[in-house]
C-alpha atoms as a PDB file:
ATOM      1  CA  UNK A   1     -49.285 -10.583 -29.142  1.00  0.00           C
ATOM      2  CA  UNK A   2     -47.685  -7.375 -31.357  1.00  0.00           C
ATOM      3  CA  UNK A   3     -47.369  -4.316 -29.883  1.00  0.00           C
ATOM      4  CA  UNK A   4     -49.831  -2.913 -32.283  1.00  0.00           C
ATOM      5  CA  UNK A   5     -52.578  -5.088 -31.273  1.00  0.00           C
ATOM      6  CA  UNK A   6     -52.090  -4.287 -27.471  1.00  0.00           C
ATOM      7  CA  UNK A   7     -51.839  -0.982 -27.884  1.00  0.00           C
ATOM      8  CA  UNK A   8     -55.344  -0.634 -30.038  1.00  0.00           C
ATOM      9  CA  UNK A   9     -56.812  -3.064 -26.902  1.00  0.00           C
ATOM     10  CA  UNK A  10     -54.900  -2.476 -23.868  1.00  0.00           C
ATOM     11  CA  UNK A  11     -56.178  -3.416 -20.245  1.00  0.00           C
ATOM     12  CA  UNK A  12     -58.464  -1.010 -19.105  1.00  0.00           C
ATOM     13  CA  UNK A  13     -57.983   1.256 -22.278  1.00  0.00           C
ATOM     14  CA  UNK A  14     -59.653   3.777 -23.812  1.00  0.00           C
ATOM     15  CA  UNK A  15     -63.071   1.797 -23.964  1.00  0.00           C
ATOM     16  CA  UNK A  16     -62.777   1.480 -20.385  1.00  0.00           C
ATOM     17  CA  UNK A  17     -61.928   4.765 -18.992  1.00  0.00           C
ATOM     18  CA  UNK A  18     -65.107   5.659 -20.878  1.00  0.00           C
ATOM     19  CA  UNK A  19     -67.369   2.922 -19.871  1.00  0.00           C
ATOM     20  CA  UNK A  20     -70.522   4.675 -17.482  1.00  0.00           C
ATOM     21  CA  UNK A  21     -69.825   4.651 -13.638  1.00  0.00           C
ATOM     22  CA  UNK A  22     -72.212   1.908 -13.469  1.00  0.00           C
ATOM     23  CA  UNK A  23     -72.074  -1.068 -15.405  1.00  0.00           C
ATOM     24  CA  UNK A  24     -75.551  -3.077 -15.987  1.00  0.00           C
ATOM     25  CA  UNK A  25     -75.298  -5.371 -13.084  1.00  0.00           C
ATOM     26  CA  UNK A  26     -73.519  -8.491 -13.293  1.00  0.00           C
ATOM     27  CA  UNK A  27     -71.515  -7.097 -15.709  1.00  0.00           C
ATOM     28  CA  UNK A  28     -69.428  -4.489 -13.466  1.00  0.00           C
ATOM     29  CA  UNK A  29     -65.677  -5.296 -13.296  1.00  0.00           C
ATOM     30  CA  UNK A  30     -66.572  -6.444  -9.645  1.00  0.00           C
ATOM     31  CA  UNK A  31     -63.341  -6.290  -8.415  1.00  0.00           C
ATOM     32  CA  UNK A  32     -63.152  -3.512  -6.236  1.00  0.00           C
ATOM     33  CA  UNK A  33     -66.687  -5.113  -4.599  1.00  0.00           C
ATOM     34  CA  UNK A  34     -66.885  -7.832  -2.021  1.00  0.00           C
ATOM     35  CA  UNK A  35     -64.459 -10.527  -3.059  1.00  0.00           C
ATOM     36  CA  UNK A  36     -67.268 -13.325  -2.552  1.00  0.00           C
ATOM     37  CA  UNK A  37     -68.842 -11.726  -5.198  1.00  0.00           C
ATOM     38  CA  UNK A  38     -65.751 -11.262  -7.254  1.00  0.00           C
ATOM     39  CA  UNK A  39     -66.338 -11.791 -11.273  1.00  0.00           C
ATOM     40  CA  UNK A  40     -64.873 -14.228 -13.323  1.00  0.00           C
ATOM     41  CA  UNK A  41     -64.750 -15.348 -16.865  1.00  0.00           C
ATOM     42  CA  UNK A  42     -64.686 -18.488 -17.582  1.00  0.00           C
ATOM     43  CA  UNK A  43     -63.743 -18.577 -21.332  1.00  0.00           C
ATOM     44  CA  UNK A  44     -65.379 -21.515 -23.359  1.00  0.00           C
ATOM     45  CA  UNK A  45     -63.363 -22.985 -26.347  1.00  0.00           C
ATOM     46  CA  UNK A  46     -64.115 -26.175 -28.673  1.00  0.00           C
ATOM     47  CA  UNK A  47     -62.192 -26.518 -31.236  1.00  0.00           C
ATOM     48  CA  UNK A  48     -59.255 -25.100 -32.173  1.00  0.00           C
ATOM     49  CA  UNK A  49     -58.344 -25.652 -36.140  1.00  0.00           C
ATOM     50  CA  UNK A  50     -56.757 -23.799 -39.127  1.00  0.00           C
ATOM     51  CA  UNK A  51     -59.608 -26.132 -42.009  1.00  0.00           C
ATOM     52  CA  UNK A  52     -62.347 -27.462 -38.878  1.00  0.00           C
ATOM     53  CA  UNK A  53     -65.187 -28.893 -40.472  1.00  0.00           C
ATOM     54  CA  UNK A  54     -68.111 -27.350 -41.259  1.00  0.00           C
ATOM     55  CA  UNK A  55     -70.556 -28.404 -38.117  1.00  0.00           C
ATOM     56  CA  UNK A  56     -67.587 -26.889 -35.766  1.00  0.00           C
ATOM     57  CA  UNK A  57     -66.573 -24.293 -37.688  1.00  0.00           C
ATOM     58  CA  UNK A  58     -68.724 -21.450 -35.806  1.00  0.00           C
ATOM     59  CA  UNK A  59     -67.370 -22.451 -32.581  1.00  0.00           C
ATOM     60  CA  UNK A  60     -63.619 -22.900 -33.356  1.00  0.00           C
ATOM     61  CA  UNK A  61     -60.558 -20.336 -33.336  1.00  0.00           C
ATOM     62  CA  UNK A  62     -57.208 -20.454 -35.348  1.00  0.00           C
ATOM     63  CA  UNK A  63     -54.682 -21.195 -33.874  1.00  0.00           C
ATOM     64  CA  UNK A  64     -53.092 -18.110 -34.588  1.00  0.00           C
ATOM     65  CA  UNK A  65     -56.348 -16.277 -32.917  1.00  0.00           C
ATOM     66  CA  UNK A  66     -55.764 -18.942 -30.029  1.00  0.00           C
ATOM     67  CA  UNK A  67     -52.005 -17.881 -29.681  1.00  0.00           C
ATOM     68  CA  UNK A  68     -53.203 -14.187 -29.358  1.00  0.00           C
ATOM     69  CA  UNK A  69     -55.951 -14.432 -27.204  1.00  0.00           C
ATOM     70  CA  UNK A  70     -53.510 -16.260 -24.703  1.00  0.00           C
ATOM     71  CA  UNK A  71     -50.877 -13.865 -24.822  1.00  0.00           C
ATOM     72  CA  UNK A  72     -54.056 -10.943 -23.793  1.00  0.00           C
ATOM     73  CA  UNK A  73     -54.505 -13.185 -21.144  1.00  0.00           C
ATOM     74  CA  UNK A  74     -50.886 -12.774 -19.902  1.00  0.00           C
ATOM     75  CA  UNK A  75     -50.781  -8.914 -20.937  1.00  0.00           C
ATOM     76  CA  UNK A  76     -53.829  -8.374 -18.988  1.00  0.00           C
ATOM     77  CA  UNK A  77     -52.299  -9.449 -16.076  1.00  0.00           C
ATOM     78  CA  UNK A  78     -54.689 -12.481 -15.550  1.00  0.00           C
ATOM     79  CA  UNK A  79     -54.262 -15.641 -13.498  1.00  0.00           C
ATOM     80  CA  UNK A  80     -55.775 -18.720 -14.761  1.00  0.00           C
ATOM     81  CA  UNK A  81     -57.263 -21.371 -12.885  1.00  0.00           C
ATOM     82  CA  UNK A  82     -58.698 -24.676 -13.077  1.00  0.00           C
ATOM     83  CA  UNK A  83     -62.209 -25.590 -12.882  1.00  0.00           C
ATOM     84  CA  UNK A  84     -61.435 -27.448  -9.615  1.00  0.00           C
ATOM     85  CA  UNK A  85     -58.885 -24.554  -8.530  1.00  0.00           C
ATOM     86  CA  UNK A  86     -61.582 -22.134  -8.703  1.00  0.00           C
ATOM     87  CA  UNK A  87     -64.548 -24.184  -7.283  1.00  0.00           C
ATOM     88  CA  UNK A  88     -62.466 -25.077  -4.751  1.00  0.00           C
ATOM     89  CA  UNK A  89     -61.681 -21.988  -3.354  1.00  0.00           C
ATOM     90  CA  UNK A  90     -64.896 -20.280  -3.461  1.00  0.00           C
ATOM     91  CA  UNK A  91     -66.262 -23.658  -1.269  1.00  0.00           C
ATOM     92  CA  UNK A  92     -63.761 -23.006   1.517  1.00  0.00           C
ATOM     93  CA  UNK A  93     -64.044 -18.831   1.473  1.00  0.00           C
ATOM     94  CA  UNK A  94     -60.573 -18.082   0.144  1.00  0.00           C
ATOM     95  CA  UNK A  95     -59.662 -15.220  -1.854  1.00  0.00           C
ATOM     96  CA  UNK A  96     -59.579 -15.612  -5.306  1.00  0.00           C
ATOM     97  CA  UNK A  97     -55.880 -14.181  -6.899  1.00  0.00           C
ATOM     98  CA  UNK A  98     -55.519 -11.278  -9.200  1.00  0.00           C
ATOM     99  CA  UNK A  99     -58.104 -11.032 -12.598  1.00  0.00           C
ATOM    100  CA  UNK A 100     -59.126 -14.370 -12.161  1.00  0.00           C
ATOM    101  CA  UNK A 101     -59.691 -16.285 -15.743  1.00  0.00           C
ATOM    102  CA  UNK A 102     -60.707 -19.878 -16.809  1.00  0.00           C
ATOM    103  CA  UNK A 103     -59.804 -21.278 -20.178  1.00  0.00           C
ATOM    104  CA  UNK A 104     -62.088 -24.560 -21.068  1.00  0.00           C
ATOM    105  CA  UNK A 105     -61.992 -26.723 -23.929  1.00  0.00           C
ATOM    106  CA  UNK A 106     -65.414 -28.380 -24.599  1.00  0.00           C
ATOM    107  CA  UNK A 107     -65.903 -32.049 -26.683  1.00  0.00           C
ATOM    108  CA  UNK A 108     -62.344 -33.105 -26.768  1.00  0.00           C
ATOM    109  CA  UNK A 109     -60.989 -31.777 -30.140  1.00  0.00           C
ATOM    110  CA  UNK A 110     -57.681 -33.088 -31.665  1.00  0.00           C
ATOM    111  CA  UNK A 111     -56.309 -29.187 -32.110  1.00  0.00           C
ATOM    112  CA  UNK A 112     -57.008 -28.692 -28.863  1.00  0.00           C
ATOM    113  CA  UNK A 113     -53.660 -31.301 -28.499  1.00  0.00           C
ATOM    114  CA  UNK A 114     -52.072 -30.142 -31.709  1.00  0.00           C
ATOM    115  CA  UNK A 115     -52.251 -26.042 -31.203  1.00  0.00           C
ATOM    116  CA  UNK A 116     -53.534 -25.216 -27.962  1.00  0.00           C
ATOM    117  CA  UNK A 117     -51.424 -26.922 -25.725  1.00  0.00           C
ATOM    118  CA  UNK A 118     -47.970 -25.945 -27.247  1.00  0.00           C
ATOM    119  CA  UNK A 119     -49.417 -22.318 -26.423  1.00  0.00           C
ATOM    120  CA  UNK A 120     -50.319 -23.319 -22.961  1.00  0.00           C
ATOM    121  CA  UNK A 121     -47.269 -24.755 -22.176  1.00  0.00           C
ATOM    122  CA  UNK A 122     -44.957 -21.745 -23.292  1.00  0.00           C
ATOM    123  CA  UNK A 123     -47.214 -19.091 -21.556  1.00  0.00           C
ATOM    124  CA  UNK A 124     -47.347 -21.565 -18.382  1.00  0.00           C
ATOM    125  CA  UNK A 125     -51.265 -21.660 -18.488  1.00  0.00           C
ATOM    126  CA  UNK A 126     -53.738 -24.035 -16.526  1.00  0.00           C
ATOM    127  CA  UNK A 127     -56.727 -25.406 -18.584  1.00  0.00           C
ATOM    128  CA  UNK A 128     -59.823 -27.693 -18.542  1.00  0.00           C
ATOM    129  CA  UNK A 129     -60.643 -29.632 -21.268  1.00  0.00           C
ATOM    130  CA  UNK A 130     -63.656 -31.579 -20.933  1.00  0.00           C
ATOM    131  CA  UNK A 131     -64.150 -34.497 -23.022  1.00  0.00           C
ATOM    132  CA  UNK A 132     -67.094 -36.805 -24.621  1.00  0.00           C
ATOM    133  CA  UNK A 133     -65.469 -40.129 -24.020  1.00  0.00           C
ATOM    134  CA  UNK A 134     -67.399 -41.747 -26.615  1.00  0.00           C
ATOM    135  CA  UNK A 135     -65.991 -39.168 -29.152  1.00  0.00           C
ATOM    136  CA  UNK A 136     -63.190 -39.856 -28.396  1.00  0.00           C
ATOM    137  CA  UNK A 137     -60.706 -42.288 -30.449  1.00  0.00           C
ATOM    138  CA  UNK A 138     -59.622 -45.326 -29.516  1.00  0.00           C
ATOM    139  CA  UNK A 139     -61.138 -48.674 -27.756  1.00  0.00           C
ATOM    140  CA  UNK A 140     -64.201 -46.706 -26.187  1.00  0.00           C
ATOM    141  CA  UNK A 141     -65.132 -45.053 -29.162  1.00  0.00           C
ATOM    142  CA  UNK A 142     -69.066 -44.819 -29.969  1.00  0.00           C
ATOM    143  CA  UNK A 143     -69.116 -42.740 -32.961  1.00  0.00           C
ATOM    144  CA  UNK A 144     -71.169 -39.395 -34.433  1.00  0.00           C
ATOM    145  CA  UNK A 145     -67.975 -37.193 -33.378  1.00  0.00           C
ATOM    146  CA  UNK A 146     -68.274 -33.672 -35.336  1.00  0.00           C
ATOM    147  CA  UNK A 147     -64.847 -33.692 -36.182  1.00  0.00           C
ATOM    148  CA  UNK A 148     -61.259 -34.964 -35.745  1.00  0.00           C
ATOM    149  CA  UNK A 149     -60.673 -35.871 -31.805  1.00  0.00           C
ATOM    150  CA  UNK A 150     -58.586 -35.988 -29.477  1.00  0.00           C
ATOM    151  CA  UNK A 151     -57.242 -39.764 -28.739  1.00  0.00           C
ATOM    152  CA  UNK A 152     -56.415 -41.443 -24.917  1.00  0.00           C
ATOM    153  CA  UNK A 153     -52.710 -41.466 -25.382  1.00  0.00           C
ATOM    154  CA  UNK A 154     -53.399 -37.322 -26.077  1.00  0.00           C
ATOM    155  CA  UNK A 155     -55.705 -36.961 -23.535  1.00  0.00           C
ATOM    156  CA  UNK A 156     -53.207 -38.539 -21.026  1.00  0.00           C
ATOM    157  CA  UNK A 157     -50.080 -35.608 -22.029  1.00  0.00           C
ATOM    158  CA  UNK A 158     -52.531 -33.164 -21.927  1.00  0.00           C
ATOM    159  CA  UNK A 159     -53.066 -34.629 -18.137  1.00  0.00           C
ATOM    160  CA  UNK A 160     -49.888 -34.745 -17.893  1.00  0.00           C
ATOM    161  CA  UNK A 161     -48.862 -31.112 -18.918  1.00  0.00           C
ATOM    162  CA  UNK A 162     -51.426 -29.911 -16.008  1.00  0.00           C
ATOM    163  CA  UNK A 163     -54.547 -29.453 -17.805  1.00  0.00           C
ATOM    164  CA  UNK A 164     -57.455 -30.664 -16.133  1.00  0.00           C
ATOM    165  CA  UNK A 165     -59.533 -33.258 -17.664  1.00  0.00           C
ATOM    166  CA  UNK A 166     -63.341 -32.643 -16.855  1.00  0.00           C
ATOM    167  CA  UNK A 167     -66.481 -35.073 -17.886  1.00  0.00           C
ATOM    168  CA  UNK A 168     -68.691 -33.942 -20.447  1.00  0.00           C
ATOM    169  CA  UNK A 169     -70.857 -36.882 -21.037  1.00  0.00           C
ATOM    170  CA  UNK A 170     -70.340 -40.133 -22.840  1.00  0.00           C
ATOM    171  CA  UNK A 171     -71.978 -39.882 -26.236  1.00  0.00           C
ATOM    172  CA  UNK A 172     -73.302 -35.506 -26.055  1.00  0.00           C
ATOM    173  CA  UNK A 173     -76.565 -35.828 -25.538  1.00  0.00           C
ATOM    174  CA  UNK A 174     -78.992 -33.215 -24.642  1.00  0.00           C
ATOM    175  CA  UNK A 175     -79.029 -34.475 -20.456  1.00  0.00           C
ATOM    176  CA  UNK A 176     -82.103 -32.998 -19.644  1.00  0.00           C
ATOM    177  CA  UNK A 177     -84.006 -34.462 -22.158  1.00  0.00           C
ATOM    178  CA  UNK A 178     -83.086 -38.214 -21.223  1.00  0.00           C
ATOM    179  CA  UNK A 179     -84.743 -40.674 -19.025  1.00  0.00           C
ATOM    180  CA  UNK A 180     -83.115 -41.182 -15.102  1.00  0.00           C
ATOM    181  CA  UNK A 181     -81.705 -44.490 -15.917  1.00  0.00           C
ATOM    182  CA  UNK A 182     -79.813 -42.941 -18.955  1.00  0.00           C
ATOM    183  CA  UNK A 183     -78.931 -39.747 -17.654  1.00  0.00           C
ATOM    184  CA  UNK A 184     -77.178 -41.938 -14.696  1.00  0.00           C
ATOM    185  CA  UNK A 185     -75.127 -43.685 -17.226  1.00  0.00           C
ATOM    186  CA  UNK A 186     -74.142 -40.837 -18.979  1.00  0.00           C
ATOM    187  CA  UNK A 187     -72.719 -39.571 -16.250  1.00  0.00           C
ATOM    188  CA  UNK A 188     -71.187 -42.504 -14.724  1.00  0.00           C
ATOM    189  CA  UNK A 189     -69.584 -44.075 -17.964  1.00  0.00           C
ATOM    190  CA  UNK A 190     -68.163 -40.690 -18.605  1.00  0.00           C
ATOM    191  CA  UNK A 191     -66.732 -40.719 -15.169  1.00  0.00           C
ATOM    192  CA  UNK A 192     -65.301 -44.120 -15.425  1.00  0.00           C
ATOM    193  CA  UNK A 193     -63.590 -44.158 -18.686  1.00  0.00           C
ATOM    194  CA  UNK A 194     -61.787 -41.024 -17.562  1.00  0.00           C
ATOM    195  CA  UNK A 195     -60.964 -42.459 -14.580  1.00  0.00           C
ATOM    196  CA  UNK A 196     -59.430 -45.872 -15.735  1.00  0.00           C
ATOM    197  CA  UNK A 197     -57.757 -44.207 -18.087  1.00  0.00           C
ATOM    198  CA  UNK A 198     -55.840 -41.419 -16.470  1.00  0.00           C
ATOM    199  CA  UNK A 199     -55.932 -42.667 -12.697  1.00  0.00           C
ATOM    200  CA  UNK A 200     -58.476 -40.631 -11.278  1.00  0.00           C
ATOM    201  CA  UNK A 201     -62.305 -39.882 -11.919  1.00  0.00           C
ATOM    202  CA  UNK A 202     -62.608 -36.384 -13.066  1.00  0.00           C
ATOM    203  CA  UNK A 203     -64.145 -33.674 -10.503  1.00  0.00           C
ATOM    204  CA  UNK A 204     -65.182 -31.457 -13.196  1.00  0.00           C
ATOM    205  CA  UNK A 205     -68.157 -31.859 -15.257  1.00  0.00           C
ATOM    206  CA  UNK A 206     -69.916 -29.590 -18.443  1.00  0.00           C
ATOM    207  CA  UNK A 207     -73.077 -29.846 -19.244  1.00  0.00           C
ATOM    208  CA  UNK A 208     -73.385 -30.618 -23.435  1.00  0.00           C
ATOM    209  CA  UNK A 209     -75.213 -27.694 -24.929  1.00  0.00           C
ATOM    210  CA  UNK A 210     -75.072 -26.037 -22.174  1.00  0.00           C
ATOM    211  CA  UNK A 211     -78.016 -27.432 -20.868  1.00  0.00           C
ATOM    212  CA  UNK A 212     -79.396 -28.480 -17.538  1.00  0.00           C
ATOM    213  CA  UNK A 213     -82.118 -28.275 -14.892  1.00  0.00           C
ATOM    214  CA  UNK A 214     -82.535 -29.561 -11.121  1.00  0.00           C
ATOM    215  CA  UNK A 215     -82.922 -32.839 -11.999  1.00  0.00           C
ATOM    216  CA  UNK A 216     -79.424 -32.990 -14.097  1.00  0.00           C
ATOM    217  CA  UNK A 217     -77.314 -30.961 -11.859  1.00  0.00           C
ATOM    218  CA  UNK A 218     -78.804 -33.248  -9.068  1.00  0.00           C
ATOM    219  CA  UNK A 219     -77.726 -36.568 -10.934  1.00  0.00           C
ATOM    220  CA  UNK A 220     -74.207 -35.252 -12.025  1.00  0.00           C
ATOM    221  CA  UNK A 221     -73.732 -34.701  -7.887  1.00  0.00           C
ATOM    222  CA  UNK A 222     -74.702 -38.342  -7.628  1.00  0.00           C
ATOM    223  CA  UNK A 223     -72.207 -39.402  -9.956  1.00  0.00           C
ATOM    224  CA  UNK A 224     -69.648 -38.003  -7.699  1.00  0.00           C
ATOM    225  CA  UNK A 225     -68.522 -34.732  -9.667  1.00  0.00           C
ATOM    226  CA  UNK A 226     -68.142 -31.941  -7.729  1.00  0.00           C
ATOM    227  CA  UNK A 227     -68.541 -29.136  -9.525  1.00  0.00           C
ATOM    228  CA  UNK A 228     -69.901 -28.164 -13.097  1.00  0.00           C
ATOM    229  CA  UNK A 229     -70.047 -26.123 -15.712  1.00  0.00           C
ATOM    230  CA  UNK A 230     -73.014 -24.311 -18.069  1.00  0.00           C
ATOM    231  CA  UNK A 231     -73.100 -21.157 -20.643  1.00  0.00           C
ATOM    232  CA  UNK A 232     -75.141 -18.345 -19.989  1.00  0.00           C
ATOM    233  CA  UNK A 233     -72.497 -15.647 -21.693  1.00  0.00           C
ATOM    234  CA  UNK A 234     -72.387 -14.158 -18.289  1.00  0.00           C
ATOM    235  CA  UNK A 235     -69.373 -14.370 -16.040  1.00  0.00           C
ATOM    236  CA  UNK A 236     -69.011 -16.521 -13.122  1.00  0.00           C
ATOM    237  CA  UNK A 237     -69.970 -15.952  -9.470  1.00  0.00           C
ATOM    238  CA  UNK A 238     -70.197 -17.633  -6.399  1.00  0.00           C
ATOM    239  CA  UNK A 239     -73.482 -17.633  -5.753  1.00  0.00           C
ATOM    240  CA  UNK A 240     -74.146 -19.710  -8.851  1.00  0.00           C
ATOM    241  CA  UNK A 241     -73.494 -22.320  -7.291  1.00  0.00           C
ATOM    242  CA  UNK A 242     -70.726 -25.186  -8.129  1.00  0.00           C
ATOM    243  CA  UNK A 243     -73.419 -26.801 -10.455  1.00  0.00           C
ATOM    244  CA  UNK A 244     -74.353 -23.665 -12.362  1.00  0.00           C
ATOM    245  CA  UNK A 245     -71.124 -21.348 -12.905  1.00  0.00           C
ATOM    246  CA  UNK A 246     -71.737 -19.957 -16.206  1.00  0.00           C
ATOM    247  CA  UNK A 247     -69.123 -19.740 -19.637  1.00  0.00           C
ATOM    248  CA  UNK A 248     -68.877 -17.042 -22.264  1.00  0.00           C
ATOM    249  CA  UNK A 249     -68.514 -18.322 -25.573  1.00  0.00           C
ATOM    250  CA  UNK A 250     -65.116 -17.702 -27.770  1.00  0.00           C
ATOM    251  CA  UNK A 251     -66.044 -18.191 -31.649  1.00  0.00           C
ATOM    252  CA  UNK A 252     -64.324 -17.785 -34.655  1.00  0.00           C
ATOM    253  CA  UNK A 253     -66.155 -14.367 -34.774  1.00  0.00           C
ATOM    254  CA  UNK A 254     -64.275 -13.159 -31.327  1.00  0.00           C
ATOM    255  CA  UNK A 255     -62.385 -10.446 -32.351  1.00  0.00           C
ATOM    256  CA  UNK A 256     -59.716  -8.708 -30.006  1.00  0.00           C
ATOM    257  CA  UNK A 257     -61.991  -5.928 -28.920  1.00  0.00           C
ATOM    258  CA  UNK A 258     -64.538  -8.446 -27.389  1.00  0.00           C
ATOM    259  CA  UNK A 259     -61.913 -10.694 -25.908  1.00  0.00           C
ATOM    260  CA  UNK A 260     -60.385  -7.726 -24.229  1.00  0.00           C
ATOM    261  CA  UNK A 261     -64.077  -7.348 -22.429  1.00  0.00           C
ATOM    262  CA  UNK A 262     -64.326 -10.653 -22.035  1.00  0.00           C
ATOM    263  CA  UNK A 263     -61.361 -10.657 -19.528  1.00  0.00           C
ATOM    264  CA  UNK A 264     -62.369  -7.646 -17.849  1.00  0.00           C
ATOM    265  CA  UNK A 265     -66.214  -9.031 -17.366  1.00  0.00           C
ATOM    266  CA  UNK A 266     -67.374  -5.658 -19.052  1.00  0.00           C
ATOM    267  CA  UNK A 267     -69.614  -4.694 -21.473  1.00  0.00           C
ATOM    268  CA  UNK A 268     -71.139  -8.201 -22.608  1.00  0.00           C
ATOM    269  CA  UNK A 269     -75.203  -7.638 -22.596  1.00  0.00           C
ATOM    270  CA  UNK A 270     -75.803  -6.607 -26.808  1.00  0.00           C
ATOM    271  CA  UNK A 271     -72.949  -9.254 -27.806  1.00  0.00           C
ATOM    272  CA  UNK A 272     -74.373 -11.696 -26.523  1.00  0.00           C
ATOM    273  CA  UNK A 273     -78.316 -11.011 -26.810  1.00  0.00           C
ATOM    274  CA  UNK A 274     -78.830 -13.308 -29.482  1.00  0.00           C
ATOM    275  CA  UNK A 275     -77.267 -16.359 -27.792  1.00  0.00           C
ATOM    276  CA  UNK A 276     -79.279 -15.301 -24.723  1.00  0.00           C
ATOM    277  CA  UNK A 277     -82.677 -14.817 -26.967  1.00  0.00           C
ATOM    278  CA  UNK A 278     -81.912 -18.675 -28.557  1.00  0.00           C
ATOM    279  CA  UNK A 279     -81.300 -19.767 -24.913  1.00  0.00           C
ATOM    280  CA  UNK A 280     -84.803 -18.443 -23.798  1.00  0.00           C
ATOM    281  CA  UNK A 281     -86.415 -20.102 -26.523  1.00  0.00           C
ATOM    282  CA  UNK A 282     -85.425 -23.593 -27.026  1.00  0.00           C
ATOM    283  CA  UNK A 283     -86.016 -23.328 -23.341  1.00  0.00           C
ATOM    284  CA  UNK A 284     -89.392 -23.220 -24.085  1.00  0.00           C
ATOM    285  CA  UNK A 285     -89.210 -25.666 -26.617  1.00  0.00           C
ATOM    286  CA  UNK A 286     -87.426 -28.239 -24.033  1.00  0.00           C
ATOM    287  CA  UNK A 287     -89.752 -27.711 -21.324  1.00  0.00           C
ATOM    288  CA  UNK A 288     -92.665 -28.936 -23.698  1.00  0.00           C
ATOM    289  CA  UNK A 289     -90.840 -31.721 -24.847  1.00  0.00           C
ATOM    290  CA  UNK A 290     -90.242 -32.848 -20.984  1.00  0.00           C
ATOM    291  CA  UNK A 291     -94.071 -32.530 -20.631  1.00  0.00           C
ATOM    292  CA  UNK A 292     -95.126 -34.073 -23.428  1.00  0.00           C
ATOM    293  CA  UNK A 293     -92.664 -36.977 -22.527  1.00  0.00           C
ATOM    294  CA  UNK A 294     -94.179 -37.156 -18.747  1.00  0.00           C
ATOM    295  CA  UNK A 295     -97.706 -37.335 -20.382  1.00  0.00           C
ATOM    296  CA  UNK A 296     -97.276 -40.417 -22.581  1.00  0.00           C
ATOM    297  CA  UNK A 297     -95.698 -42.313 -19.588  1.00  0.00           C
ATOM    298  CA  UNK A 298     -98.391 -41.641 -17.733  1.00  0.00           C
ATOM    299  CA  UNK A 299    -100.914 -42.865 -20.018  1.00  0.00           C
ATOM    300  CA  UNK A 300     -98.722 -46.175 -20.750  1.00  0.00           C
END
């Protein structure tokens, strides 16, 4: 990152001497609170691509806007974690180390390989990438990917490098909206393919879209993962719950200034509203179709 950039958004700069003494809650820096209740961003990528095509163009970065956001993460003194790092500790009680930060990789992109990682490597950061394994190219492949993904031999140095490898469904459907028996093998193909081809099941999962309910977070338990991940464009806390530990979205619209607040879990209410309002409302729109559903089964 220039000099110039971190000097216009330095850690706990000007915007944040002048932030009010009390921040809307669950949106306080948190960290001079109880450390159970510590925090913690958990930043959620997808694809990372100079030309990405036009259905994940929205949600993508640069890579140069990639390269600097990680090297904010260093400035800002940060310590990233894994999915499973950071689940794991707040299960056993143990304090969580400096400015916590997650960095997640949703759908499996091929840039994610191709730009991400190389940055990664250099700055010595942990990541979770959680992949569709039928997006995915190669012998498991089961088609309607949005763009170019990554492949098994890819996924495997990526594994290989340290980044975690998390489930994220087999084909990205919306879970909650599926019947048991196919919500079960969502969950458990995904979890197999991952494991036969890396060595190990994955203990990570994210929910596609975002979305989930009892009954989801319920069945990807069954399946054996043991933590997951949703949205919400709130940070993290323990008393989520492993199931429910919420993302903020990084888009191609992410400019320094929010990043900076991003890490520093400040100031996040009006940039996110409309994501939240959308949220509320296909909500709606879900429930209904889950009713609707219920009522022509029970008729048949």
């Amino acid at each position: 990152m220039s000099g110039d950039l971190l000097s216009r958004y330095p850690p706990g700069g000007k915007a944040l001497r002048e932030r009010p003494a009390r921040a809307p809650a669950g949106e306080a820096d948190g960290r001079a609170g109880r450390p159970d209740d510590q925090p913690v961003p958990i930043l959620m990528y997808h694809a990372v691509a100079r030309s990405p095509a036009a259905a994940t163009r929205a949600l993508s970065v640069t890579p140069d806007a990639f390269a600097e956001q990680m090297a904010m993460v260093t400035a800002y003194g940060c310590t990233p974690l894994t999915t499973a790092q950071l689940a794991a500790r707040w299960r056993a009680g143990r304090p969580l180390p400096p400015r916590p930060v997650l960095i997640t990789f949703d759908d499996g992109y091929e840039g994610v390989h191709r730009h991400a990682l190389p940055v990664l490597a250099e700055l010595a950061l942990p990541a979770t990438v959680f992949v569709t394994t039928g997006w995915l190219r190669g012998r498991h492949e089961a088609g309607g990917a949005p763009d170019r993904m990554l492949d098994w031999g890819q996924v495997r140095e990526l594994a290989a490098a340290g980044v975690e490898i998390g489930g994220h469904s087999h084909t990205h459907p919306q879970l909650d909206q599926l019947a048991a028996g196919r919500l079960a093998t969502e969950l458990a193909y995904c979890r197999e393919l991952v494991g036969a081809e890396l060595g190990a099941p994955p203990a990570s999962f994210a929910y596609p879209f975002g979305y989930s309910d009892r009954r989801v977070r319920q069945a990807v338990r069954a399946a054996g993962f043991a933590q997951s991940l949703a949205v919400g464009n709130v940070p993290a806390r323990r008393a989520q719950g492993p199931y429910a530990l919420r993302r903020v979205t990084v888009r191609r619209s992410t400019g320094p200034e929010l990043f900076g607040r991003l890490l520093e879990c400040r100031a996040l209410t009006r940039a996110y509203a409309p994501d939240r309002a959308l949220t509320r409302g296909y909500a709606v729109v879900r429930r209904a179709r889950q009713a609707r559903r219920k009522a022509i089964r029970s008729r048949g």
